[in-house]
C-alpha atoms as a PDB file:
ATOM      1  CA  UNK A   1     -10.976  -7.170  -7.098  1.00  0.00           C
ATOM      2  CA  UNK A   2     -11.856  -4.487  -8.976  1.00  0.00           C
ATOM      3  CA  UNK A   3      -8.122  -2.830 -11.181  1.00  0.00           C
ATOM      4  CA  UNK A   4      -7.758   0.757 -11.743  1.00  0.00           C
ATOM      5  CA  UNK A   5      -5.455   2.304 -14.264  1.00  0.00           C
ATOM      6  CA  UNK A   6      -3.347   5.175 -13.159  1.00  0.00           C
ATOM      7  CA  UNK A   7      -1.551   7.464 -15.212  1.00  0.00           C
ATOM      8  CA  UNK A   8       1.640   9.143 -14.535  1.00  0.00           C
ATOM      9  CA  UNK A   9       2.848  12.662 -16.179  1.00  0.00           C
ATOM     10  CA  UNK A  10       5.963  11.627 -17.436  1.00  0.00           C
ATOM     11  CA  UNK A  11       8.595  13.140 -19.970  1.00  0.00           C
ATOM     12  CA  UNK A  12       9.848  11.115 -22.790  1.00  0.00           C
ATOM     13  CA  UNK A  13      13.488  10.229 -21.155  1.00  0.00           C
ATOM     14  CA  UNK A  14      11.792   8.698 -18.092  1.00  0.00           C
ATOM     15  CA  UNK A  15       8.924   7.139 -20.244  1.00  0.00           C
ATOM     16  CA  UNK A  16      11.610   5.534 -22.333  1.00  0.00           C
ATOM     17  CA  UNK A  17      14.047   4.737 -19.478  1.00  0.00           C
ATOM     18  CA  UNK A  18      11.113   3.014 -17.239  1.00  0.00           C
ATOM     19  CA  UNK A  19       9.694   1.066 -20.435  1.00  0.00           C
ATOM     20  CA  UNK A  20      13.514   0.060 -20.989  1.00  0.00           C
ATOM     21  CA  UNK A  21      13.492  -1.279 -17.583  1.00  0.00           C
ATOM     22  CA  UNK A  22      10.096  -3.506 -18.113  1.00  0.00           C
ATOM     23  CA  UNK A  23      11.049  -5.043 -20.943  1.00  0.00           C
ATOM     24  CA  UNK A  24      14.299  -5.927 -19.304  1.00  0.00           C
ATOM     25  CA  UNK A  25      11.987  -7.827 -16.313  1.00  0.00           C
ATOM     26  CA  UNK A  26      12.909  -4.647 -13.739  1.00  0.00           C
ATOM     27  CA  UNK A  27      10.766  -1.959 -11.852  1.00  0.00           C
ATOM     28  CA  UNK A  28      10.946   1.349 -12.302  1.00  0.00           C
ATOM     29  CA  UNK A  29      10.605   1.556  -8.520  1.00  0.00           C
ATOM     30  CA  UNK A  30      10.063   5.952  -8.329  1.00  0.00           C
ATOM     31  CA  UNK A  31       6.869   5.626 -11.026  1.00  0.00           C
ATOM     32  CA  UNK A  32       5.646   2.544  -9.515  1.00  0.00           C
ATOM     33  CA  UNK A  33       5.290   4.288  -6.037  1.00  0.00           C
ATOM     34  CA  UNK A  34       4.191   7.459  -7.636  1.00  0.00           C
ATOM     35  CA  UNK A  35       1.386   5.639  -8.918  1.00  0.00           C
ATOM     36  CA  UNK A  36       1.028   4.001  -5.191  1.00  0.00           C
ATOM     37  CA  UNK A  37       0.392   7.132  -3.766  1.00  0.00           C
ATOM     38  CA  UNK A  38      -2.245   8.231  -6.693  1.00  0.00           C
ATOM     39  CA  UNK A  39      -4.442   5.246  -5.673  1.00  0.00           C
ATOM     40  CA  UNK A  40      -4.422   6.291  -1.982  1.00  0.00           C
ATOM     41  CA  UNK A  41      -4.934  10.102  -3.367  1.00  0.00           C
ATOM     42  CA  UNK A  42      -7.915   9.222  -5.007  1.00  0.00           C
ATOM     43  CA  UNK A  43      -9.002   7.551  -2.175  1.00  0.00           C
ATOM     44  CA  UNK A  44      -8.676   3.752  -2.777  1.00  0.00           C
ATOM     45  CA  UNK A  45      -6.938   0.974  -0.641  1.00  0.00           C
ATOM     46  CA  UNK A  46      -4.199  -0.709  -3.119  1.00  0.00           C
ATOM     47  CA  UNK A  47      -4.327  -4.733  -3.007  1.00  0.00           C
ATOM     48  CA  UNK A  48      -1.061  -5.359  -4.554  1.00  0.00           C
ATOM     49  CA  UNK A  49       1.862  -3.353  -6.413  1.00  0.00           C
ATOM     50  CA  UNK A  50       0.789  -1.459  -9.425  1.00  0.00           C
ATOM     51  CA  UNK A  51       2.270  -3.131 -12.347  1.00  0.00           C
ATOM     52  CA  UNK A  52       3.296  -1.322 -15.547  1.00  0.00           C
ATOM     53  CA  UNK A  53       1.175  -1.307 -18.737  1.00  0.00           C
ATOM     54  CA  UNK A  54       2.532   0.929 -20.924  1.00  0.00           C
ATOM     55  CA  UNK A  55       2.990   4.813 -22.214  1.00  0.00           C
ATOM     56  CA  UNK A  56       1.011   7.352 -24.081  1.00  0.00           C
ATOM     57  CA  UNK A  57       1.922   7.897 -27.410  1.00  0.00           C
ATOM     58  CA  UNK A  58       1.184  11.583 -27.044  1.00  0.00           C
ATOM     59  CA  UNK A  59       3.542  14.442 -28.790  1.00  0.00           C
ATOM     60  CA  UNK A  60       3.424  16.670 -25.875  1.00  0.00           C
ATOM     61  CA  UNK A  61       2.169  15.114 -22.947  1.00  0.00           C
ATOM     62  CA  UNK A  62       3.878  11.576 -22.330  1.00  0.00           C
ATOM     63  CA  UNK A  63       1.958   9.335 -19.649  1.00  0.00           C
ATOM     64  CA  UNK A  64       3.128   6.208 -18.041  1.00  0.00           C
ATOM     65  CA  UNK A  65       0.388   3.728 -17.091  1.00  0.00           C
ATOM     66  CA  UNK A  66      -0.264   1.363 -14.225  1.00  0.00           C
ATOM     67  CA  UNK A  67      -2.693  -0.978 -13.484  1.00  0.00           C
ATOM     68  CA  UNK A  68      -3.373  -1.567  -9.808  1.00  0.00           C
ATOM     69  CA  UNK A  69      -5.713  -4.050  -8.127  1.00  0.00           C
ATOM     70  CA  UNK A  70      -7.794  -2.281  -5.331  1.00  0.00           C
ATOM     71  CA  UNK A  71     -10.073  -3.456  -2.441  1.00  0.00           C
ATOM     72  CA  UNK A  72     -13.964  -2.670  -3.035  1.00  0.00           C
ATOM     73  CA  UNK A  73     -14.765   0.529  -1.352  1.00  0.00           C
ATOM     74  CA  UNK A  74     -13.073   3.396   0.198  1.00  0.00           C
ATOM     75  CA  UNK A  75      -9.436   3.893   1.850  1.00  0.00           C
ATOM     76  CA  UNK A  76      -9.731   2.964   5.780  1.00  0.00           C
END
């Protein structure tokens, strides 16, 4: 299946706090259905949970990253 990688507008408390969380073995469960919903907004079925990949390292604009496996073609 193909995997696309979301990313998130975050700040850098949350990025921290939800990178905190995966390295700890928990879910962020707010950026992890935020990133849900971006699959289905961009108009792709999701075929399991997003998992977390990382952050940015920008100055200003902080992103969080999810990959998420997705059926071939189009949201049904």
């Amino acid at each position: 299946m193909p995997l696309l990688r979301i990313h998130l507008d975050s700040d850098r408390t949350t990025a921290r706090r939800v990178l905190q969380l995966h390295q700890a073995g928990r879910t962020h469960h707010e950026s992890r259905e935020a990133a849900r919903a971006q699959v289905w907004r961009q108009g792709h079925t999701p075929a399991g949970d997003p998992v977390f990949v990382g952050i940015t390292n920008g100055r200003r604009n902080v992103q969080l990253l999810y990959d998420v496996e997705v059926y071939s073609g189009t949201a049904g």
